[in-house]
C-alpha atoms as a PDB file:
ATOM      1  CA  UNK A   1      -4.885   5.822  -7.007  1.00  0.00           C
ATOM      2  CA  UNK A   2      -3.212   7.261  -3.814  1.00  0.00           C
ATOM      3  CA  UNK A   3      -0.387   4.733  -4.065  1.00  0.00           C
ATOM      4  CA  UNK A   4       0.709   4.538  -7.653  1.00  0.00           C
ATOM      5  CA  UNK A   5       4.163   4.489  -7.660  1.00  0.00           C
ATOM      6  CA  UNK A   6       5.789   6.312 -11.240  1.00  0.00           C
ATOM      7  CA  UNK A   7       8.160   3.615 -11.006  1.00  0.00           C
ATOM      8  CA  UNK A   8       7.322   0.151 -11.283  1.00  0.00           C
ATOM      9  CA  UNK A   9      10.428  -2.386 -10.490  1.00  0.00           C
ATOM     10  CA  UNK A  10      10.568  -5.502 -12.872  1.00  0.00           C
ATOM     11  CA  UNK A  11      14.249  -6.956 -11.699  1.00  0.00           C
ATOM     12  CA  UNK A  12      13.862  -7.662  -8.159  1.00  0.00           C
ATOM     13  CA  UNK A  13      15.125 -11.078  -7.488  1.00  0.00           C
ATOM     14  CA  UNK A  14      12.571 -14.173  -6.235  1.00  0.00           C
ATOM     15  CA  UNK A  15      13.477 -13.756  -2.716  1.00  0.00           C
ATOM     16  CA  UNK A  16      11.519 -15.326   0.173  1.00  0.00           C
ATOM     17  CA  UNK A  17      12.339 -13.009   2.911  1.00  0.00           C
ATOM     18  CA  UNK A  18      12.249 -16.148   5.439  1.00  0.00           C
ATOM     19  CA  UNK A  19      13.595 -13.843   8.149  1.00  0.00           C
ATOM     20  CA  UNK A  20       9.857 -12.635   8.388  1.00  0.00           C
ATOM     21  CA  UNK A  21       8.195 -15.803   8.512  1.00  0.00           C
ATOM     22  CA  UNK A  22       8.626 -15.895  12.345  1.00  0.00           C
ATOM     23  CA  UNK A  23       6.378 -12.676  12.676  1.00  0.00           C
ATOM     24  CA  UNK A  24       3.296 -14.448  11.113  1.00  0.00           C
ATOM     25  CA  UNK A  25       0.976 -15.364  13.853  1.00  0.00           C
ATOM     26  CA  UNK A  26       0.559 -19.029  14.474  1.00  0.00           C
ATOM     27  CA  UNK A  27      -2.766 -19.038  13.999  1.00  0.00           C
ATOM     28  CA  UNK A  28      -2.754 -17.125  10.574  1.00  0.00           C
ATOM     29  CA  UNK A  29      -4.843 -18.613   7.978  1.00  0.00           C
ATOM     30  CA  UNK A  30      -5.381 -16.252   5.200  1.00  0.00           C
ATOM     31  CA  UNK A  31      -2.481 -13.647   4.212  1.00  0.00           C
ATOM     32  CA  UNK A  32      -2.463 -11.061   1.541  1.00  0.00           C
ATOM     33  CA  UNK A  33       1.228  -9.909   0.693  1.00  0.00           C
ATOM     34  CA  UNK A  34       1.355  -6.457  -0.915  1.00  0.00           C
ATOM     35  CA  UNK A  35       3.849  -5.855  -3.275  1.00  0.00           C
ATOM     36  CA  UNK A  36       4.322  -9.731  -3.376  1.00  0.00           C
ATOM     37  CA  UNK A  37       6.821  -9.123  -6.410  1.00  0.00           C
ATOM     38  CA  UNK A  38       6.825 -12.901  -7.631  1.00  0.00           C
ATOM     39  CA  UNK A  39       5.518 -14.651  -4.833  1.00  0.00           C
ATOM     40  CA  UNK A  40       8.587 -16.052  -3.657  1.00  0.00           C
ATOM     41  CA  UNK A  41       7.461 -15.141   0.239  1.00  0.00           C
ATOM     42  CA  UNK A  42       4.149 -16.406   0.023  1.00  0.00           C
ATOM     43  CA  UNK A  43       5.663 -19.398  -1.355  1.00  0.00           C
ATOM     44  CA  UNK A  44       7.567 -19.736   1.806  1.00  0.00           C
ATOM     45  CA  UNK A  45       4.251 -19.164   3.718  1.00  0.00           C
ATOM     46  CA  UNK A  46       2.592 -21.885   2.065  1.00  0.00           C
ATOM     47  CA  UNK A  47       5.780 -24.402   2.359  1.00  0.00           C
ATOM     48  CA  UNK A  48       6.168 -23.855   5.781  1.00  0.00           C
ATOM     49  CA  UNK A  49       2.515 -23.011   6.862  1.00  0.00           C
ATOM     50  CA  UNK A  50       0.460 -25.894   4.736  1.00  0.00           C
ATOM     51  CA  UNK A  51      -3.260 -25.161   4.641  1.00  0.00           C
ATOM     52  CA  UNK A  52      -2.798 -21.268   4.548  1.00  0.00           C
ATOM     53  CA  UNK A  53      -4.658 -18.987   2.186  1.00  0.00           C
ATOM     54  CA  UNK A  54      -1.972 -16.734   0.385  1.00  0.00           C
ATOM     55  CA  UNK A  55      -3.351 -13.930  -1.835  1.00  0.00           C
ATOM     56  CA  UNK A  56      -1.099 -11.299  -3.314  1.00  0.00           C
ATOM     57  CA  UNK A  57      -1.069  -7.573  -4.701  1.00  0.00           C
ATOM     58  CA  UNK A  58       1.600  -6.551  -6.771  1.00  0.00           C
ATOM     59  CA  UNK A  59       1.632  -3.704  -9.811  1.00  0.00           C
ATOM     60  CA  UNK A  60       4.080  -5.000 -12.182  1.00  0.00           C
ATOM     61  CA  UNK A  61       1.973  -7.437 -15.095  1.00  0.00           C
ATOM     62  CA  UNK A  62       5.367  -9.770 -15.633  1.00  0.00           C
ATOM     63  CA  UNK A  63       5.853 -10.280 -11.674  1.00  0.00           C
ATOM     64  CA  UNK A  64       2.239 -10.686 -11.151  1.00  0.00           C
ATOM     65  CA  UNK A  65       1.847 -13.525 -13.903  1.00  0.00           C
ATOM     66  CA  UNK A  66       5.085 -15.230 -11.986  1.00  0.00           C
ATOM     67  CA  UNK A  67       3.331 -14.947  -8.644  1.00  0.00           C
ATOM     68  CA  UNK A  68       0.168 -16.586  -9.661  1.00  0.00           C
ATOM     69  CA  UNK A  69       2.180 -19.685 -10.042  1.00  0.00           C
ATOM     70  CA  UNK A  70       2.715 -19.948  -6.592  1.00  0.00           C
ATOM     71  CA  UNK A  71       0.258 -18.157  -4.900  1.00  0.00           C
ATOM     72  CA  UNK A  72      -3.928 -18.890  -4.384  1.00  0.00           C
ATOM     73  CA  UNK A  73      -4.576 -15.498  -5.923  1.00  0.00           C
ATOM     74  CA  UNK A  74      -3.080 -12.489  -7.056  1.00  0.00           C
ATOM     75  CA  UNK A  75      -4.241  -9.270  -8.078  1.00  0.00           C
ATOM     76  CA  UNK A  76      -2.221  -6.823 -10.465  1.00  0.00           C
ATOM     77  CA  UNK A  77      -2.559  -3.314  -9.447  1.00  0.00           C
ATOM     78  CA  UNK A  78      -1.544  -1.175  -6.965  1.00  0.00           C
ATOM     79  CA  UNK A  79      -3.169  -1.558  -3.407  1.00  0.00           C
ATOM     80  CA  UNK A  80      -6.447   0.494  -2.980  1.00  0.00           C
ATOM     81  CA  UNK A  81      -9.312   0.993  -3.432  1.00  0.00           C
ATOM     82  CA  UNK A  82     -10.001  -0.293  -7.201  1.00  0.00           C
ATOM     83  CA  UNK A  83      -9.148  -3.915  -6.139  1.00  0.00           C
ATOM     84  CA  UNK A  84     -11.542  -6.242  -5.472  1.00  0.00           C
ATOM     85  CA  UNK A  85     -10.011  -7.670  -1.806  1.00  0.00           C
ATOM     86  CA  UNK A  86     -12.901  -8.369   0.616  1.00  0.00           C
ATOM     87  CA  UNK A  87     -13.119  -6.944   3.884  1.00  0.00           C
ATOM     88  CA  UNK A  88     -12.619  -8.740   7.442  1.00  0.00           C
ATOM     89  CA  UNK A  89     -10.790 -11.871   6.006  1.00  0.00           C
ATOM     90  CA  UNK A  90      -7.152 -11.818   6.038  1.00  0.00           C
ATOM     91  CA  UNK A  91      -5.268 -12.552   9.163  1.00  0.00           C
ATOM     92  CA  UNK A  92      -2.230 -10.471   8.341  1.00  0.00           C
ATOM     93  CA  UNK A  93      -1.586  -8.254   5.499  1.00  0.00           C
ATOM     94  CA  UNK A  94       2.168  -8.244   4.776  1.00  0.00           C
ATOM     95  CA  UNK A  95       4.291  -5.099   3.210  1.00  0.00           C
ATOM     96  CA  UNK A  96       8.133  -6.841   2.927  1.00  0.00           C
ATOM     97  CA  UNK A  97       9.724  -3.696   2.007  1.00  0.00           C
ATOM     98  CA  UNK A  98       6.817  -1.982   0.362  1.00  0.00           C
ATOM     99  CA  UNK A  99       5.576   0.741   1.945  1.00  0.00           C
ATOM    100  CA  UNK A 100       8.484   3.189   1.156  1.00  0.00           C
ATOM    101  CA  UNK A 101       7.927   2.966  -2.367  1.00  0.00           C
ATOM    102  CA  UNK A 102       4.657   4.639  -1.946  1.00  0.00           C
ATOM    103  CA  UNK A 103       3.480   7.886  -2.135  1.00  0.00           C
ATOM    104  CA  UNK A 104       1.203   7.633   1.066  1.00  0.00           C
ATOM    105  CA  UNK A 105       2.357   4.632   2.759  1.00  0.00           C
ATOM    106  CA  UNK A 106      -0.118   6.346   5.665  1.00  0.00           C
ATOM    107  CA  UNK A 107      -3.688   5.879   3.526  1.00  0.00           C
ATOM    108  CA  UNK A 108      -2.446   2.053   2.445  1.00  0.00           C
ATOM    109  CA  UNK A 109      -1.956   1.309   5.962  1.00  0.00           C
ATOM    110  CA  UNK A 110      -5.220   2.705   6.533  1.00  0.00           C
ATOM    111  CA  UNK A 111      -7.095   0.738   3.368  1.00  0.00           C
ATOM    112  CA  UNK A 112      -5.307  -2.220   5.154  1.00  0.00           C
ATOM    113  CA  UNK A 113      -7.269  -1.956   8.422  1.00  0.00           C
ATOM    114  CA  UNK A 114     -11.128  -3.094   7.432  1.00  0.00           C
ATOM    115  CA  UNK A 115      -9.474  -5.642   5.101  1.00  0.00           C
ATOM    116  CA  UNK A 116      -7.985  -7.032   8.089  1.00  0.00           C
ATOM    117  CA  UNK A 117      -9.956 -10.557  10.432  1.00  0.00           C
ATOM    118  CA  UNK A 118     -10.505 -10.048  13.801  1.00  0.00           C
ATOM    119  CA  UNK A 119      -7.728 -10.227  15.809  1.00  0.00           C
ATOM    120  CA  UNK A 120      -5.582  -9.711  12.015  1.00  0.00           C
ATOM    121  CA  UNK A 121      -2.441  -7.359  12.185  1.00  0.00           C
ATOM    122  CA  UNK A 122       0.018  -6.123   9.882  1.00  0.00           C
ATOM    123  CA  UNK A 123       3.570  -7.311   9.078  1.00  0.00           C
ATOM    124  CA  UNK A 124       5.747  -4.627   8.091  1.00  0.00           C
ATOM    125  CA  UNK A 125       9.097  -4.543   6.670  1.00  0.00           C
ATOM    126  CA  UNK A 126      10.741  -0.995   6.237  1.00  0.00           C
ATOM    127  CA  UNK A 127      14.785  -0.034   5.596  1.00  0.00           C
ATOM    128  CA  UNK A 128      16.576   1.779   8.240  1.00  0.00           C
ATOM    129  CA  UNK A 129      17.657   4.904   7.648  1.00  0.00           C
ATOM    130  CA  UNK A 130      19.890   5.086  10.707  1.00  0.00           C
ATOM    131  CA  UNK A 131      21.804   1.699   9.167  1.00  0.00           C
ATOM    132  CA  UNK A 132      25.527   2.613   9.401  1.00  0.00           C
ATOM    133  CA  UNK A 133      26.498   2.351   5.439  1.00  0.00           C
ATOM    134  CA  UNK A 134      23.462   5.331   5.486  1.00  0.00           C
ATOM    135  CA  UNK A 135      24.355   6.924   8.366  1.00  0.00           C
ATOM    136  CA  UNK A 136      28.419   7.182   8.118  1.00  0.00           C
ATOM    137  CA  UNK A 137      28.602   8.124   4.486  1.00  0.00           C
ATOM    138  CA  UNK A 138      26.354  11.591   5.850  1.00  0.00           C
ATOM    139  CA  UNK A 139      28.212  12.214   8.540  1.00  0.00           C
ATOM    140  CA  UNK A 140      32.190  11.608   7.109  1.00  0.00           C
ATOM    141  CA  UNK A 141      31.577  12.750   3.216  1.00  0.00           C
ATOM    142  CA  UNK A 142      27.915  14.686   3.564  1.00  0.00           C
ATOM    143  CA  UNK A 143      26.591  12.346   0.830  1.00  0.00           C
ATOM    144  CA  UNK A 144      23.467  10.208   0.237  1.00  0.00           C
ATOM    145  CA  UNK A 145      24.276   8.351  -2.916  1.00  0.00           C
ATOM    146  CA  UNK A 146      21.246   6.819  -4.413  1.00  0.00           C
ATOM    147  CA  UNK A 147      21.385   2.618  -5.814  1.00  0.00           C
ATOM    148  CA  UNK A 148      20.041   0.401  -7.265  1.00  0.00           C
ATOM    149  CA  UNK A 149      19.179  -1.886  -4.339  1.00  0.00           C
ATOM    150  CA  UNK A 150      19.380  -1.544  -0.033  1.00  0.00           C
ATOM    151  CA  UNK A 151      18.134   1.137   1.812  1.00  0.00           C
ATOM    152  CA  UNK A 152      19.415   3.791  -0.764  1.00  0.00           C
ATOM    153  CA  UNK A 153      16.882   2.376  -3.292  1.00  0.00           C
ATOM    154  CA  UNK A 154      16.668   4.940  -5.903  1.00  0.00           C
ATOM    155  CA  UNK A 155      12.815   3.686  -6.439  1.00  0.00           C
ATOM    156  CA  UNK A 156      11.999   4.338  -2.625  1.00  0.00           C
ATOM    157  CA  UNK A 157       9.791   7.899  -1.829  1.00  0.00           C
ATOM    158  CA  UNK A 158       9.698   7.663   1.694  1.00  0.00           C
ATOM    159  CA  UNK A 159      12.327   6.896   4.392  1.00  0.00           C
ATOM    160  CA  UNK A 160      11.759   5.619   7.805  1.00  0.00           C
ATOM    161  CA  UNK A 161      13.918   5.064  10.937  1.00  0.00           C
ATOM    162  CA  UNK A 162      12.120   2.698  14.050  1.00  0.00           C
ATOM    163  CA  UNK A 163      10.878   6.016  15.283  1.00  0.00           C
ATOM    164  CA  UNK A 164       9.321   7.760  12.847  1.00  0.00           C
ATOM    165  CA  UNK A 165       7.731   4.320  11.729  1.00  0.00           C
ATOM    166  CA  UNK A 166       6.111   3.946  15.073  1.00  0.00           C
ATOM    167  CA  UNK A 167       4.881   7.054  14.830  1.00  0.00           C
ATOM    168  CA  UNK A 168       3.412   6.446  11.239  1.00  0.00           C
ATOM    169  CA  UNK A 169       1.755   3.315  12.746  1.00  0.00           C
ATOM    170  CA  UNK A 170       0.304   5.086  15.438  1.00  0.00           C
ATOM    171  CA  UNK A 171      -1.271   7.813  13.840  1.00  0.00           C
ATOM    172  CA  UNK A 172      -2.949   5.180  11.475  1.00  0.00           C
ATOM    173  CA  UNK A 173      -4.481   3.806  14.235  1.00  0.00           C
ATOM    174  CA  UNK A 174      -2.264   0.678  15.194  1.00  0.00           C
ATOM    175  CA  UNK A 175      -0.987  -1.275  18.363  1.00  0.00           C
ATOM    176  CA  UNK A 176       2.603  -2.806  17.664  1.00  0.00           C
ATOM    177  CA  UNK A 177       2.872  -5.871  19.144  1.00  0.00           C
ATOM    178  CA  UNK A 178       6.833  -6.147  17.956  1.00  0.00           C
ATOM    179  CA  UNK A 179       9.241  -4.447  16.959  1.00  0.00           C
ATOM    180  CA  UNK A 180      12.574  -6.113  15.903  1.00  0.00           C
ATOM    181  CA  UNK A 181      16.076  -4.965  13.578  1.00  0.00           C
ATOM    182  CA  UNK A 182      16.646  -7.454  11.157  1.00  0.00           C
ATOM    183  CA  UNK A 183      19.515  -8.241   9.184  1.00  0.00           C
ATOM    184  CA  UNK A 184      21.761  -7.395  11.052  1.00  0.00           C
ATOM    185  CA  UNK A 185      25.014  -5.898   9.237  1.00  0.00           C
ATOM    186  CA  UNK A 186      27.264  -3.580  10.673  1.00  0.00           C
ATOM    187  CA  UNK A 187      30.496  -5.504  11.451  1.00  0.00           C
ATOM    188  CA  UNK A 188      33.567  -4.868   9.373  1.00  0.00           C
ATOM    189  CA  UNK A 189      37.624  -5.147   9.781  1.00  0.00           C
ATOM    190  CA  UNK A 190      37.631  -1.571  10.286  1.00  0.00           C
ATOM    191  CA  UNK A 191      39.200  -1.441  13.817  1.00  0.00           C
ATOM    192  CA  UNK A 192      37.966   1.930  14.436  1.00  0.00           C
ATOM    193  CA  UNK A 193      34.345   0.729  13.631  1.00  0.00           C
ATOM    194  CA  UNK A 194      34.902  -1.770  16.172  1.00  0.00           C
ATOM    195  CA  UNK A 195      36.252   0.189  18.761  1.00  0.00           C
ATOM    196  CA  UNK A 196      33.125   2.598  18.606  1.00  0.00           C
ATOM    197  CA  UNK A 197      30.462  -0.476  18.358  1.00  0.00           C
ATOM    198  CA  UNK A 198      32.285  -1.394  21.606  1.00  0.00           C
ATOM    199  CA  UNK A 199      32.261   1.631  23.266  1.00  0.00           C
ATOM    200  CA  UNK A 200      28.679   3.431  22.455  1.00  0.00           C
ATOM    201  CA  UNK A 201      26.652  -0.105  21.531  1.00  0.00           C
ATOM    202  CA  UNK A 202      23.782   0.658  23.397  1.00  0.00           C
ATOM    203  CA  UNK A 203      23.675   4.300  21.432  1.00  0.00           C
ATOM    204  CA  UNK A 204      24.801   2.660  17.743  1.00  0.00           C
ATOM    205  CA  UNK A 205      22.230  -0.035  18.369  1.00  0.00           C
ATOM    206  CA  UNK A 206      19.580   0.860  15.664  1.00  0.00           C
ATOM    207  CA  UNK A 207      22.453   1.515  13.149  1.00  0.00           C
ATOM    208  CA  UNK A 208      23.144  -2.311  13.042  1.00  0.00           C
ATOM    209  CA  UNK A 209      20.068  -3.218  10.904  1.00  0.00           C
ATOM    210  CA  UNK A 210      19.090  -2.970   7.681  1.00  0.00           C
ATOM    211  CA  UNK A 211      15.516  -2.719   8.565  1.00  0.00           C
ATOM    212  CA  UNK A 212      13.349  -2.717  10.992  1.00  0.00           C
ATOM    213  CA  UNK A 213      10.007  -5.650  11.328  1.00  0.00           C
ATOM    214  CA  UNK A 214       6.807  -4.471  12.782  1.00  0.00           C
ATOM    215  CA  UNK A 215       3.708  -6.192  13.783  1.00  0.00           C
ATOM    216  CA  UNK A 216       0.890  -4.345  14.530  1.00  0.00           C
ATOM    217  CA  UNK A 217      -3.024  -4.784  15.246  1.00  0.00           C
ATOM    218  CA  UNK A 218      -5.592  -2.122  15.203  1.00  0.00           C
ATOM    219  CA  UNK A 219      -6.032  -0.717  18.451  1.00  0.00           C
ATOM    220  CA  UNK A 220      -8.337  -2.484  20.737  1.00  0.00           C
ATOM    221  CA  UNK A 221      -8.683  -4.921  18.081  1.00  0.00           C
ATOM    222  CA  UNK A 222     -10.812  -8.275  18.683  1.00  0.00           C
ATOM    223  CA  UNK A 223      -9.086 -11.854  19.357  1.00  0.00           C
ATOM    224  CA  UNK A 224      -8.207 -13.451  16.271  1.00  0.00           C
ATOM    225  CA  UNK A 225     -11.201 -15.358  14.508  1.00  0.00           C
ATOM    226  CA  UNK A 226     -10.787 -18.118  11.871  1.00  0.00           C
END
């Protein structure tokens, strides 16, 4: 399996990631959330969006027995080709913070593409490296201290600014639609950050975020179906 991940997370919290509800198309009716941990954000889909179809993928057996509580279906395994997800039906596919955790986030995005309706896109979530608790502790000490959580994730395999996650996007054969930092967190009562936020915003912009949301069809993909 191209994406099997040597590290499987079990202590990730139930968390909904609302902040990327308001990517989902409005006329989404079946999702499939890889790496849906528990299910808590295709929970949020279903309490928000009533009547839509939420399937999930997620590796870890405890995680996956949580999610099935709250989702229509879930699959354990990793994302590929050994899971039974049928092609052409899902109106968005969904990796919250996924994709760096894999060892080719490129062929999942590609496995993603015939699984995808008409008209379907991808949501993506992906850390920032450029955030500016990455980006300053490189610069002042020459340090990239691995944790537990964030965009230092000792579990994560791949990192991504916006750029480079364009580019990954394009060369999988995607249009994005939107791209948007999210979570924003860079202010502090360091008045020497804040003098330099004032001065060079427009260049420190992408160091605000903690990630970056992407939505992206296939390119010269068809209007979306039901």
């Amino acid at each position: 399996m191209p994406n099997a991940s040597p590290l499987v997370r079990t202590d990730y919290p139930h968390l909904a990631r609302r902040e990327m509800l308001a990517f989902l198309p409005q006329e989404c009716l079946r999702v499939l959330d890889v790496g849906c941990n528990t299910g808590a954000f295709g929970e949020a889909v279903k309490q928000t969006r009533p009547g839509v179809e939420v399937w999930g993928v997620e590796p870890d057996i405890g995680a996956a027995d949580r999610a099935r509580g709250h989702l229509d279906r879930v699959l354990q395994g990793f994302f590929g080709t050994d899971l039974p997800l049928p092609e052409r039906h899902f109106h968005a596919i969904v990796f919250n913070d996924v994709l760096e955790h894999m060892p080719d986030p490129w062929a999942a995005l590609n496995h993603a593409q015939p699984l995808l309706a008409p008209g379907g896109v991808v949501l993506v979530s992906l850390p920032n490296l450029l955030h500016i608790d990455t980006l300053w502790p490189l610069v002042r000490n020459r340090d990239f201290r691995y944790e537990s959580t964030g965009v230092r994730d000792r579990t994560h395999l791949r990192f991504f600014t916006r750029t480079s996650a364009l580019r990954m996007l394009d060369e999988c054969g995607y249009e994005v639609v939107r791209v948007q930092g999210i979570n924003e967190q860079w202010y502090t009562r360091s008045l020497p950050r804040r003098i330099t936020y004032r001065l060079f915003g427009r260049q420190l912009e992408e160091t605000k975020y903690v990630q970056y949301a992407f939505v992206a069809r296939p390119a010269q993909g068809e209007k979306l179906a039901s």
